[in-house]
Protein backbone atom coordinates (compact mmCIF):
# COMPACT_ATOMS: atom_id res chain seq x y z
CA UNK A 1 72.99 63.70 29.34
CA UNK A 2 71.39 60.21 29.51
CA UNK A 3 73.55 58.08 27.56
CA UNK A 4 71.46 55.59 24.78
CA UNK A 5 70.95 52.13 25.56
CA UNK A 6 70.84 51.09 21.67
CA UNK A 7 68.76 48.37 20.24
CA UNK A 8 68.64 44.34 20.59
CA UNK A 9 66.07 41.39 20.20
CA UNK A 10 65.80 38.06 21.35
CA UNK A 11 63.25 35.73 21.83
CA UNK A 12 61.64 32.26 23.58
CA UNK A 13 59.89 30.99 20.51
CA UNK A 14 60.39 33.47 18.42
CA UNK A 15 63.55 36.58 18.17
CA UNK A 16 62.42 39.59 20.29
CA UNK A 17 62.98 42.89 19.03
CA UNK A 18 63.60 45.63 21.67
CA UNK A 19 62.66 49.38 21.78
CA UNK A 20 65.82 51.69 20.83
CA UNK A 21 66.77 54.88 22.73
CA UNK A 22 66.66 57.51 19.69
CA UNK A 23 70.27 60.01 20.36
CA UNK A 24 69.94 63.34 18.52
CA UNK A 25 71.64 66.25 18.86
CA UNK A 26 73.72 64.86 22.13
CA UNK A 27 69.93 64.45 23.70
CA UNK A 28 68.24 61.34 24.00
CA UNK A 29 64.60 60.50 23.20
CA UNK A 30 62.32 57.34 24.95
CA UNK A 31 60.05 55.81 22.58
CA UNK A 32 56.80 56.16 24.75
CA UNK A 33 55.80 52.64 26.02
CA UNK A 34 52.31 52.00 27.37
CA UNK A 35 51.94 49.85 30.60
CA UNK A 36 50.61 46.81 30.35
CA UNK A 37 46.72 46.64 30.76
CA UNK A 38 47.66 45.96 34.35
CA UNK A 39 45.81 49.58 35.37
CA UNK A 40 42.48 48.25 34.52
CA UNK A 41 40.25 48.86 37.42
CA UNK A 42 42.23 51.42 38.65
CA UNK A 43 41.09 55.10 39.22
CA UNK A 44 44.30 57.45 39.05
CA UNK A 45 44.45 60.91 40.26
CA UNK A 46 45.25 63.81 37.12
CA UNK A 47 46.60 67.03 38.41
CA UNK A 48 47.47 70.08 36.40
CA UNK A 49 49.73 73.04 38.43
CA UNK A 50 49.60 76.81 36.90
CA UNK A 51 53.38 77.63 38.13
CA UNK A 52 53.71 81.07 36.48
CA UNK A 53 52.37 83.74 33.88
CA UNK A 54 54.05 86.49 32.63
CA UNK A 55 52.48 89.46 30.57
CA UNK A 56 53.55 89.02 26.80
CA UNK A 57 51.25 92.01 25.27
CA UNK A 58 48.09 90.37 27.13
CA UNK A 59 47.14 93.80 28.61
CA UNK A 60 47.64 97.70 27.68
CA UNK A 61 47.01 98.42 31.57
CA UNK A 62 50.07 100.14 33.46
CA UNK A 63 48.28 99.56 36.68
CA UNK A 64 49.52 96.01 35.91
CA UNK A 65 47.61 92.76 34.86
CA UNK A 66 44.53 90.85 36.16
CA UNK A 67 45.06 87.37 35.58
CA UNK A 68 42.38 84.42 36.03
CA UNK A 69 42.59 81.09 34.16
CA UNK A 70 40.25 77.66 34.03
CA UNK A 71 41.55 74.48 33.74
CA UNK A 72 39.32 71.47 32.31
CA UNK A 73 39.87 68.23 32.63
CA UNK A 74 37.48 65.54 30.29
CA UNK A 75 34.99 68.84 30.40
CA UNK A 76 35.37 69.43 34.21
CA UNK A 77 35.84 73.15 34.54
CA UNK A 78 38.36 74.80 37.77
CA UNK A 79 38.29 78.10 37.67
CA UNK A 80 40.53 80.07 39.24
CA UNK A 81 39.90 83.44 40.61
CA UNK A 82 41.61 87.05 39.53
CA UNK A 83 45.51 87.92 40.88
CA UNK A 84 45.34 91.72 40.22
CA UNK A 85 47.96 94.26 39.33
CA UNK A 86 50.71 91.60 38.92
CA UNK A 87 52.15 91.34 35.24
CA UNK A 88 54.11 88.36 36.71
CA UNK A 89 52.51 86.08 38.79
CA UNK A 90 53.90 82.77 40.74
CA UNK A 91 50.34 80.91 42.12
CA UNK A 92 49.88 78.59 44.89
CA UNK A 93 46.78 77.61 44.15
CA UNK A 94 45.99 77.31 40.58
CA UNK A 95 45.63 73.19 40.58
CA UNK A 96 43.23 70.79 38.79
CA UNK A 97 42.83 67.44 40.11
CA UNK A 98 40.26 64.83 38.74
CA UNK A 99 40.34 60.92 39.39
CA UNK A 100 40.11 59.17 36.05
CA UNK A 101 39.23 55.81 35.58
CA UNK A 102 41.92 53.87 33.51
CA UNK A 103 40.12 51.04 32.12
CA UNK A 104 37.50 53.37 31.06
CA UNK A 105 39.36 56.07 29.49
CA UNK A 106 43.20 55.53 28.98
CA UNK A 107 43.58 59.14 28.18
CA UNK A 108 42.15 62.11 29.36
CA UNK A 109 41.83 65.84 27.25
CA UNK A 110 43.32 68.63 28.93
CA UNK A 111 42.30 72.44 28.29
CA UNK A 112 44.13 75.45 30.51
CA UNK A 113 42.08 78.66 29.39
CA UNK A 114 44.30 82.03 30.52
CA UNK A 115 42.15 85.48 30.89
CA UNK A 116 42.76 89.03 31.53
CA UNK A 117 40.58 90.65 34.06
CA UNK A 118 38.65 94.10 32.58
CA UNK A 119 36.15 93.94 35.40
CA UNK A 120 33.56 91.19 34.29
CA UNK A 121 35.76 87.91 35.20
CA UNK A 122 33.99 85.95 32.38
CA UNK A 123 36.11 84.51 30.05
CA UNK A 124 34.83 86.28 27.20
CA UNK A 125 36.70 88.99 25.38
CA UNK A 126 39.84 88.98 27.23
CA UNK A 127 41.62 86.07 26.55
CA UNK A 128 44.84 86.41 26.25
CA UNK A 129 46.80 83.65 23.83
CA UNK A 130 49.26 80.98 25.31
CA UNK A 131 48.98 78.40 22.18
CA UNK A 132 51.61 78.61 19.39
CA UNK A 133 49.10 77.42 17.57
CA UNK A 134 45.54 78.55 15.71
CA UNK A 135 43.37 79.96 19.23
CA UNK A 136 44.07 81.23 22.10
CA UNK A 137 43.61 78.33 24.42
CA UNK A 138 46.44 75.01 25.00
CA UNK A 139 44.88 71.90 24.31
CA UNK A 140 46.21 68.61 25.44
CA UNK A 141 45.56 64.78 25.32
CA UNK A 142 46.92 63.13 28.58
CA UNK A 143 48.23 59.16 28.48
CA UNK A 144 47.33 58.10 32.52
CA UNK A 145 49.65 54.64 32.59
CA UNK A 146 52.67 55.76 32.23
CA UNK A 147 51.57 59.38 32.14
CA UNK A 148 52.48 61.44 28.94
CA UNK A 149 51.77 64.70 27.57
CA UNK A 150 50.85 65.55 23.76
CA UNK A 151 48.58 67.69 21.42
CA UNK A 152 49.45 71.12 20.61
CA UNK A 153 52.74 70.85 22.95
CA UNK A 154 54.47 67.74 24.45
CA UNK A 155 56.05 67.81 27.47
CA UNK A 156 57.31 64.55 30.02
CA UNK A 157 55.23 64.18 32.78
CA UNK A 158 55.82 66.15 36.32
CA UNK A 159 58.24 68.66 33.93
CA UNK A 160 57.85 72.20 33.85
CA UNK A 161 56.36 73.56 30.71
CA UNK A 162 57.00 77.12 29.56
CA UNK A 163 54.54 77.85 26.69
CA UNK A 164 53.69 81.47 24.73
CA UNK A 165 51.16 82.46 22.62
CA UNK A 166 51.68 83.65 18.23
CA UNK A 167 50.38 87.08 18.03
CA UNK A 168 53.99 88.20 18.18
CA UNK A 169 53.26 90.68 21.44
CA UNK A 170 49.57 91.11 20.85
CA UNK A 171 47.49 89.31 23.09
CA UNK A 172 50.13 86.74 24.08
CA UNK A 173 50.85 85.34 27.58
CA UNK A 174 53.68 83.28 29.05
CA UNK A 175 52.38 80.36 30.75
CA UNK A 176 54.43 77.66 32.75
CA UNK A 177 52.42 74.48 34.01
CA UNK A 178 53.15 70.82 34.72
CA UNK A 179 50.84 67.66 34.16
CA UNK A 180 51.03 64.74 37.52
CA UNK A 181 49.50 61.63 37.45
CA UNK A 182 49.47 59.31 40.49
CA UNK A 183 48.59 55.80 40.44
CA UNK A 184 47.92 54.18 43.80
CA UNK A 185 49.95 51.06 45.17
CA UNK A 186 48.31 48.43 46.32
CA UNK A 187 48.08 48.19 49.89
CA UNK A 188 49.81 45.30 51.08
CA UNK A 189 51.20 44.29 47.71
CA UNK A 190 54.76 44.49 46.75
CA UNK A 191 56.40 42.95 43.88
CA UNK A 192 60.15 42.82 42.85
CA UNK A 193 61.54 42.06 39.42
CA UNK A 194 65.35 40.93 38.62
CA UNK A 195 67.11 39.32 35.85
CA UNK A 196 70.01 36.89 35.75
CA UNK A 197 72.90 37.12 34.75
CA UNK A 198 73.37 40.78 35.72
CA UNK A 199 75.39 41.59 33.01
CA UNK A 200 74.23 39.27 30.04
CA UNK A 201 76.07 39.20 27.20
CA UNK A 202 75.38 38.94 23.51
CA UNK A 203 73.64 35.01 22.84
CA UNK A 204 73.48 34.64 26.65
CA UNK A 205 70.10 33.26 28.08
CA UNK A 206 68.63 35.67 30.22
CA UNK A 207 66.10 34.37 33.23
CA UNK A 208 63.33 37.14 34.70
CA UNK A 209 62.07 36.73 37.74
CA UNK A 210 59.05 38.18 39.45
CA UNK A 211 57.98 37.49 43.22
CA UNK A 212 55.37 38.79 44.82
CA UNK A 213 55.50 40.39 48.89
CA UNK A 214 53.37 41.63 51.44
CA UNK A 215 54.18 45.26 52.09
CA UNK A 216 56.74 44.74 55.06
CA UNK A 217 59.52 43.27 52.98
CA UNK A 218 62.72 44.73 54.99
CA UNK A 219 66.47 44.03 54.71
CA UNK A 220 67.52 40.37 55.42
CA UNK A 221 64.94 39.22 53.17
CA UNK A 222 67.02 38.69 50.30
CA UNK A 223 66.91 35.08 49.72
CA UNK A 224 63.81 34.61 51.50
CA UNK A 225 65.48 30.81 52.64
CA UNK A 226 64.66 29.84 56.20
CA UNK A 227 66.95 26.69 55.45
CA UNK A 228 70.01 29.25 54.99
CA UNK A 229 69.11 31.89 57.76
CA UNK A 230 65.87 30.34 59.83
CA UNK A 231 65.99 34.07 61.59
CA UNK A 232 64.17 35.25 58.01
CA UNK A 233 60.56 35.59 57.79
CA UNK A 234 59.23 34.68 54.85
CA UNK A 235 57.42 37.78 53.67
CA UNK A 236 56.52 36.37 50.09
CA UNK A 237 52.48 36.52 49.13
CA UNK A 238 50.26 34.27 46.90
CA UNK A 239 49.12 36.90 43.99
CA UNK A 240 45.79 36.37 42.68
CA UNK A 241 48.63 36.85 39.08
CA UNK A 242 51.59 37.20 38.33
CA UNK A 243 53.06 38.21 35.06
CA UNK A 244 56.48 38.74 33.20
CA UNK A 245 56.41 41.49 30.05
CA UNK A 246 59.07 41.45 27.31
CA UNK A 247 58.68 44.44 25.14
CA UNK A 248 58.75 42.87 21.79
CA UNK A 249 57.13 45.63 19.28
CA UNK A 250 58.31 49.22 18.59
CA UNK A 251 54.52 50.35 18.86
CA UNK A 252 52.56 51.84 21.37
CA UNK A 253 52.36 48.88 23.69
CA UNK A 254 53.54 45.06 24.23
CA UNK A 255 51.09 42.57 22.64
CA UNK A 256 50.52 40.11 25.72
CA UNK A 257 52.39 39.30 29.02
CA UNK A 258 54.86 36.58 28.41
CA UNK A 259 54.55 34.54 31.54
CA UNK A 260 51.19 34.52 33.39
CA UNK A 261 50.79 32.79 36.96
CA UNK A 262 47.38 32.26 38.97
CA UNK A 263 48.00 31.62 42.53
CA UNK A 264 51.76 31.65 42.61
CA UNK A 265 54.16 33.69 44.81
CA UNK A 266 57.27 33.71 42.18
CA UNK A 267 58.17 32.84 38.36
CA UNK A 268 60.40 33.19 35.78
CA UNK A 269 60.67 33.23 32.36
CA UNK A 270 63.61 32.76 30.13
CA UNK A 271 64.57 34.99 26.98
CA UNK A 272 66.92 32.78 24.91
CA UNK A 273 69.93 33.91 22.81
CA UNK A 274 69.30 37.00 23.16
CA UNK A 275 71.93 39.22 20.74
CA UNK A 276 73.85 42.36 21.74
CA UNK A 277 71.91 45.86 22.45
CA UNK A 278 69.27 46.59 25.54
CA UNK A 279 66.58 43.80 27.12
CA UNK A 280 63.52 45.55 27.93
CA UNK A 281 60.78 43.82 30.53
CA UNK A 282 58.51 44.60 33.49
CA UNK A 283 56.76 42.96 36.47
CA UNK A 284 53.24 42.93 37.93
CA UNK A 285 51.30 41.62 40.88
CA UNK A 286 47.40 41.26 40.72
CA UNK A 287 45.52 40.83 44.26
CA UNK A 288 41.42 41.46 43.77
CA UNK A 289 41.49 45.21 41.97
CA UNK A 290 45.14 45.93 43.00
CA UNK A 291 48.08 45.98 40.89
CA UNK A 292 51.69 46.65 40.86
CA UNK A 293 53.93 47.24 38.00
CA UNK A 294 57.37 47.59 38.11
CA UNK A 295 57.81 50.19 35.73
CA UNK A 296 59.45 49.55 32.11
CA UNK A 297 63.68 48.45 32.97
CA UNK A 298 66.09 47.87 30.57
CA UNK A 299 69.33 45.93 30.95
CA UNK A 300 72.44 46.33 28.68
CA UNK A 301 73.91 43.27 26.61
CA UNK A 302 77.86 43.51 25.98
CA UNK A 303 79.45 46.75 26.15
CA UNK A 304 77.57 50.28 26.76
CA UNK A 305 76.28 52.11 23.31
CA UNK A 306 77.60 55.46 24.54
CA UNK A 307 80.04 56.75 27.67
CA UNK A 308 82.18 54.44 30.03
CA UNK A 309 79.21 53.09 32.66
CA UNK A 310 77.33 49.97 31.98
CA UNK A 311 73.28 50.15 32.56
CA UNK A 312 72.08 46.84 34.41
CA UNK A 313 68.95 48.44 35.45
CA UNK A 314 68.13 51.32 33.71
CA UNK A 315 64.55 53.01 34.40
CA UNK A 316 64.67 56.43 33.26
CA UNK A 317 66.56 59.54 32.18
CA UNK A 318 69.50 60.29 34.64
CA UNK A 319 67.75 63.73 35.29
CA UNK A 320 64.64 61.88 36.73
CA UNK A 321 66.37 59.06 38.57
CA UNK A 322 68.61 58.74 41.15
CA UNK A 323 71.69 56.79 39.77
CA UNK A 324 73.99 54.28 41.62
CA UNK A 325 76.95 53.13 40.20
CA UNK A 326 78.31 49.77 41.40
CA UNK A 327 82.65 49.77 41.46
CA UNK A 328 84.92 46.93 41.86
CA UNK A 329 87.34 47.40 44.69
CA UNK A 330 90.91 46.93 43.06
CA UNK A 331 91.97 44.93 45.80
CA UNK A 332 89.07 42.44 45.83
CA UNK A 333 87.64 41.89 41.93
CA UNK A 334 89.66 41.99 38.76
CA UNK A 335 87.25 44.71 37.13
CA UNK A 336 83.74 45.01 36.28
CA UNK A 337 83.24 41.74 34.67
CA UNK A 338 84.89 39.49 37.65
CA UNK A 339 82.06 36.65 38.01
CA UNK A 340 82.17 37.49 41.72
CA UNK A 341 81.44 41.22 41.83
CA UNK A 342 78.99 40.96 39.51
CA UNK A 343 77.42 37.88 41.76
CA UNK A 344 77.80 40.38 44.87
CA UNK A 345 76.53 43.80 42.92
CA UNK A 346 73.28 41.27 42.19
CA UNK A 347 72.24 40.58 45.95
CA UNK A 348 73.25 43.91 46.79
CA UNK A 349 70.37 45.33 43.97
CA UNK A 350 67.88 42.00 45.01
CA UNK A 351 68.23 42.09 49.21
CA UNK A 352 69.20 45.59 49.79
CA UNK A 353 68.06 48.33 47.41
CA UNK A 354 65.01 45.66 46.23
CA UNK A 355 64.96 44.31 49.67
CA UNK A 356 63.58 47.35 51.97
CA UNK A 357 60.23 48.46 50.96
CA UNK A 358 60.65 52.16 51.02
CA UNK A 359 63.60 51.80 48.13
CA UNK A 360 61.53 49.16 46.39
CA UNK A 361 58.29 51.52 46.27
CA UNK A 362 60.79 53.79 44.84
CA UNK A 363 62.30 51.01 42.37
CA UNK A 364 61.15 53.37 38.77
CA UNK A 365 63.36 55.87 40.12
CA UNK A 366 66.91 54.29 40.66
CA UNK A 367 68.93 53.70 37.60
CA UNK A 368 71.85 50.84 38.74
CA UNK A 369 75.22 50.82 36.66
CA UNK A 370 78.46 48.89 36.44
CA UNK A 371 81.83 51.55 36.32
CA UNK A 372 83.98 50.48 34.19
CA UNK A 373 87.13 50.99 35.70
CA UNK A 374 88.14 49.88 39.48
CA UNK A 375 88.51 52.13 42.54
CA UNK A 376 90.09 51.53 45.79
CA UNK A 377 88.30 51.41 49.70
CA UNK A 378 90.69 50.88 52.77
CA UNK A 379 90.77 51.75 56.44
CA UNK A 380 92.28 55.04 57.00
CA UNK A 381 95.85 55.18 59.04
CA UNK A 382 95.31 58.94 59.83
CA UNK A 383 94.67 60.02 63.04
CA UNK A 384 90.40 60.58 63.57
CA UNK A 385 90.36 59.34 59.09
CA UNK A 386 87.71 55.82 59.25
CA UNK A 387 88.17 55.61 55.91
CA UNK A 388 89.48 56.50 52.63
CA UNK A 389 87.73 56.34 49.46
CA UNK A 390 89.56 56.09 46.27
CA UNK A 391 87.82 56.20 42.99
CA UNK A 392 88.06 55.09 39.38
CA UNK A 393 90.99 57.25 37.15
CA UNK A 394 87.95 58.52 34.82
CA UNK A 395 85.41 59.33 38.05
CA UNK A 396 85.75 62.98 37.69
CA UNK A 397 85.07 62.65 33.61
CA UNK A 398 82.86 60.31 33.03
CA UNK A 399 80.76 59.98 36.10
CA UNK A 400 80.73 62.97 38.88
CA UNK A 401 78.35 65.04 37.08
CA UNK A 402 75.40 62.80 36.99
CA UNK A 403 75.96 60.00 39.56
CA UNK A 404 73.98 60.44 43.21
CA UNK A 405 76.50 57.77 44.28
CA UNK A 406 79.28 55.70 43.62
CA UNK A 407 79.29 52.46 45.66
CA UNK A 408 82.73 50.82 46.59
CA UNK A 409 81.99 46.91 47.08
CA UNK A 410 84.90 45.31 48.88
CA UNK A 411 85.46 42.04 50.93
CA UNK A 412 88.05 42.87 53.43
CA UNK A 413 87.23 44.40 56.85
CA UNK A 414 87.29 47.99 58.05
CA UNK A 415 84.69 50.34 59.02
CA UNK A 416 82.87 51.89 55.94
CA UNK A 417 81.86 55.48 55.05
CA UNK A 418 80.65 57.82 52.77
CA UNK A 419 82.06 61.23 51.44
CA UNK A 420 82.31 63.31 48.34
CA UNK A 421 79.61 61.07 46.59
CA UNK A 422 81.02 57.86 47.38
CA UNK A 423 80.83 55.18 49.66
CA UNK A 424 82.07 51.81 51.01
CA UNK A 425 80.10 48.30 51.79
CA UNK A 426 80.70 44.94 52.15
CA UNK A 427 78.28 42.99 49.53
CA UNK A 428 77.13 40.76 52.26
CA UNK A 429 76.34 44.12 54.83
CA UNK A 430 72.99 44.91 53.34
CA UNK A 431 71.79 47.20 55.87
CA UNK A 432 75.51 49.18 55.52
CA UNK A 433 74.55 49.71 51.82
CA UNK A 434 71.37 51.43 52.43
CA UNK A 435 72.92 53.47 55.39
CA UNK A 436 75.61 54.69 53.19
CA UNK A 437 73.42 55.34 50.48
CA UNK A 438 71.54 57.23 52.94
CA UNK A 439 74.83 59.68 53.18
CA UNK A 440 75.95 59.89 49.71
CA UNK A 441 72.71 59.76 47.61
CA UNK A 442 70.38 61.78 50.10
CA UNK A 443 73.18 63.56 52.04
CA UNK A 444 71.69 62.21 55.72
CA UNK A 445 73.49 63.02 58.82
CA UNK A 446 74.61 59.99 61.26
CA UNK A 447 71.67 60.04 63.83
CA UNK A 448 73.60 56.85 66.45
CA UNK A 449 75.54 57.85 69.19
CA UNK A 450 76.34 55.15 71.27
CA UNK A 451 76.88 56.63 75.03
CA UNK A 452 77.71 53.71 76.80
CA UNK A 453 81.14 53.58 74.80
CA UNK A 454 81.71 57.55 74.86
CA UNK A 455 81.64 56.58 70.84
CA UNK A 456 78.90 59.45 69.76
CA UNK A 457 81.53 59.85 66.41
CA UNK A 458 79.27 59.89 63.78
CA UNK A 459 79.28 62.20 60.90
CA UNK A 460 76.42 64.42 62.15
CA UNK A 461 75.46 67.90 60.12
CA UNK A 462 72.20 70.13 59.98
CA UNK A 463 71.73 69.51 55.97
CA UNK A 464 68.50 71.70 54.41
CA UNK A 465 65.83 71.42 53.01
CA UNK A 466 64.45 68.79 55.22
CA UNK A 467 67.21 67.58 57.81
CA UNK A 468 66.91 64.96 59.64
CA UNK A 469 69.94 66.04 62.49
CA UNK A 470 69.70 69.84 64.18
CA UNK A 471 72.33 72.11 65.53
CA UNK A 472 69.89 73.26 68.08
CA UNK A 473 67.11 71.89 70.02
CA UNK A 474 64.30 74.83 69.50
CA UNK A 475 65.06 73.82 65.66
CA UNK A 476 64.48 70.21 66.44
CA UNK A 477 61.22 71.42 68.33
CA UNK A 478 59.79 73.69 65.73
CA UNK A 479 60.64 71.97 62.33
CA UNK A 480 60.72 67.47 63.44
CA UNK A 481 58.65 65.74 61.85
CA UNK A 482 58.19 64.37 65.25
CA UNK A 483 58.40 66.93 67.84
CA UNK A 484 57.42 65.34 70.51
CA UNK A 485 60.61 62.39 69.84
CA UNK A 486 63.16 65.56 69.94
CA UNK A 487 66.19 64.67 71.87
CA UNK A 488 70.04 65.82 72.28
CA UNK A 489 73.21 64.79 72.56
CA UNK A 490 77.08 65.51 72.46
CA UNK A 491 79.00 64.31 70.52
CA UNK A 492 82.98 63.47 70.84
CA UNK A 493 83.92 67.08 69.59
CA UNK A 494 81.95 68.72 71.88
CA UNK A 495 79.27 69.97 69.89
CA UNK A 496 75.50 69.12 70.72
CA UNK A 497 72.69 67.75 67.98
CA UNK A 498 69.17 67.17 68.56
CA UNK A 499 67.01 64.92 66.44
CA UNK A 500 63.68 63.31 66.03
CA UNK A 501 64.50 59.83 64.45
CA UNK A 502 64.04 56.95 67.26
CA UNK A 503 67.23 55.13 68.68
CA UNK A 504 66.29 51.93 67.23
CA UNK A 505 64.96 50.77 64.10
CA UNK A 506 66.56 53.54 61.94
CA UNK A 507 68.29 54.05 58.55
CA UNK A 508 70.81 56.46 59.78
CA UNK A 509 71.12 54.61 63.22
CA UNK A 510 73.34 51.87 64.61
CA UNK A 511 71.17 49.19 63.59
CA UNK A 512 70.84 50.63 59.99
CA UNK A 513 66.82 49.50 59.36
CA UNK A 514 64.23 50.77 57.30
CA UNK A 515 64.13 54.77 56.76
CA UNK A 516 62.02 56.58 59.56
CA UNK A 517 59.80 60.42 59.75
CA UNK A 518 63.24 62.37 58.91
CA UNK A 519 64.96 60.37 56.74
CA UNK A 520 61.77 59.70 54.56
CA UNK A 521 61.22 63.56 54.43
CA UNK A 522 64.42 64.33 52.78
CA UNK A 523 64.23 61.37 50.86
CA UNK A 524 60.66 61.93 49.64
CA UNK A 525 61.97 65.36 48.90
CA UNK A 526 64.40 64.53 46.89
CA UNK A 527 62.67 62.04 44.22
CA UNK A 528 60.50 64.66 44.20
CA UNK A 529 63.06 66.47 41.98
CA UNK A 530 63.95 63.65 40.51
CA UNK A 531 60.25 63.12 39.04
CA UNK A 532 60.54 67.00 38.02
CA UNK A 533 64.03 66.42 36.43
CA UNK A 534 66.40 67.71 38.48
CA UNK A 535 68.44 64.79 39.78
């Protein structure tokens, strides 16, 4: 379970009081928070799924049911038409989808109407009941920014909901649906949000800062300093605004941004003395009508309120995020709190993970934590062994069953890898992080094999759903992304792998750049479950 991130204020004029995580019963509960009225002028698609019904006493037919339902969205009615014979039903097809104006309606009503068919496919006498409440129908009031689900059930957003009527076998149905709302990025508009120190503690200062890009922000960019590295091109933008929010109410919503910038490319904004418990803030970027928002993040002053990992960016329930946790190489840092891993496990979060567009499109999704104990990464002596991977005493107990990976910093030299969950970087190899995370997170194969040197000694595997490396080439043809880019090769044990990805420019290839067709596939795939909750 998601551990609580506990309670805390602070403030720059006056002390700022910070949303608590609520733990009961071992389960943790988010206080809804509203985004900031950065959505106005945007138009977000709503989309409600039908995933199942199940006969509860909704028919007396042993021919088997004849389900049809309707869907309404603020009074929009989708009708879908009659599945006959099937007490149990899985559809493909039953799904609403209406654009909803934000600034004009934060909230939309939601009504899903189930019916069984005796021949006149009218909604009228048949209906069978799928509300625990008074009626037959489920009636529900949808927030759009962030999306929420209440009325007569509540549910988290893109979450299955299993729902069944109260006339105890008489009439009732079994209905499973989930509520979806997207809100479009802004073309061309990219904006990252990071806090210093990463790891405040209780009475530290702690600094937010908000820059705004243009949508090509790639690895290398990380200090954005042509006087350090003159091969970096500047990618920041000039916003039409920028703005810093500190959550600072236990309501529905924060009461104003606390920085505002017209015309600026970066800011920051300072939080003073702020006492022990969780900082909460956001980001957003204005250009014309487009906005992004960084999503709500929370940071964790002093030790952690529950469990052994400490949250430095925390943006939603382990089950809908995928979760990195950050350990200190024994032979390199003195533990979690040396000044200098927690310096390196900051640019690895600002010019890697916040540094490559596709990860920083994803940034609502990826929880970052500190472990508190120390693990060990060192070149492996073995014969055909790269490298080995040791980790903390208390991985297996306090951290295997929910991390995606665990992340090995470490300053000496040796080639790095990934196994078992885990993997090894220098802080300073930026594009090595994201490769490895590629492995241990998303479970990519290698795709370089570098012919000239006879060194095609990757780690290469046919990994479903989605792979992005084939054991066969007609796979390769029929399933690629990219067909047409299918190639083969052999690699040192003999065994030959096609693929789709291109030679150059590539996550999973030598030069370890942004994610291409394959990669982005599996990846899309799987913060796709983590949005549904199964991370």
């Amino acid at each position: 379970m998601k551990p609580s991130l506990g309670t805390g204020s602070g403030g720059s004029v006056r002390r700022r009081r910070i949303i608590a995580f609520l733990a009961s019963l071992g389960m943790i509960v988010a206080t809804q928070v509203s985004a900031p009225t950065a959505w106005a002028g945007h138009t977000v698609k709503l989309r409600v799924v039908i995933e199942k019904v199940k006969q509860q006493g909704c028919t007396d037919s042993t021919d088997g049911s004849d389900f049809y339902a309707r869907v309404v969205i603020n009074g929009q009615n989708f009708d879908f038409g009659e599945i006959e014979d099937e007490d149990e039903i899985s559809p493909t097809d039953w799904k609403a989808e209406k654009d909803v104006p934000v600034d004009v309606q934060p909230t939309a009503t939601v009504q899903i109407v189930l019916a069984e068919s005796d021949g006149f496919f009218n909604f009228g006498d048949d209906l069978c009941d799928i509300s625990a409440e008074d009626g037959t129908d489920l009636d529900l009031t949808v927030a759009l920014a962030p999306c929420a689900v209440t009325g007569e059930v509540s549910t988290p957003c893109a979450q299955t909901k299993t729902v069944t009527g109260n006339d105890e076998g008489d009439g009732d149905a079994e209905l499973s649906f989930r509520v979806e709302v997207e809100v479009p990025d802004a073309p061309g508009l990219t904006v990252r949000c990071t806090h210093t120190p990463l790891w405040p503690q209780p009475g530290d200062d702690v600094t937010i800062k908000v820059e705004a890009f243009d949508g090509a922000i790639q690895v290398g960019d990380m200090e954005l300093d042509a006087a350090r590295n003159p091969a970096l091109v500047d990618r920041r933008k000039i916003a039409d605004k920028l703005e810093i929010w500190v959550q600072n109410q236990p309501g529905p919503a924060p009461d104003a941004p606390d920085l505002v910038l017209d015309h600026k490319t970066m800011g920051e904004f300072i939080v003073h003395d702020v006492p022990a418990g969780d900082l909460e803030y956001g980001c957003v970027a204005r250009e014309d009508t487009d906005t992004r928002f960084t999503g709500w993040r929370r940071t964790r002053l002093g030790p952690p309120a529950q469990g052994a990992a400490i949250p430095v960016i925390f943006t939603g329930d382990r089950a809908n995020s995928i979760d990195i946790v950050f350990i200190a190489d024994t032979d390199n840092y003195t533990g979690s709190n040396d000044p200098a891993f927690l310096t390196n496990v900051a640019d690895v979060i600002k010019g890697a993970y916040y540094g490559q567009n596709y990860f920083l499109d994803q940034q609502q999704h990826i929880n970052f934590w500190l472990a508190d104990q120390r693990g060990d990464a060192d070149a492996g002596t073995a014969p055909g062994t790269i490298c080995v991977l040791t980790p903390p005493a208390n991985w297996a107990t306090d951290y295997a069953a929910w991390a995606d990976a665990g992340a090995i910093l470490h300053t000496n030299a040796f080639r790095d890898c990934a196994n078992n969950g885990l993997f090894s970087s220098a802080p300073t190899s930026l594009s090595t992080v994201l490769h490895e995370t590629g492995h241990a997170a998303f479970a990519l194969a290698d795709e370089y094999c570098r012919e000239a040197g006879n060194a095609c000694d990757g780690g290469y595997f046919e990994n479903r759903p989605h792979p992005n490396m084939y054991d066969t080439a007609a796979e390769c043809q029929n399933e690629a992304p990219s067909p047409v880019n299918c190639r083969s090769f052999t690699d040192t044990r003999g065994r030959t792998w096609s693929l789709s990805d291109p030679t150059q420019n590539d996550l999973m290839n030598v030069d370890q750049r942004p994610p291409q067709a394959a990669d982005i596939r599996r990846m899309d795939w799987m913060f796709a479950n983590c949005i549904a909750g199964t991370c």
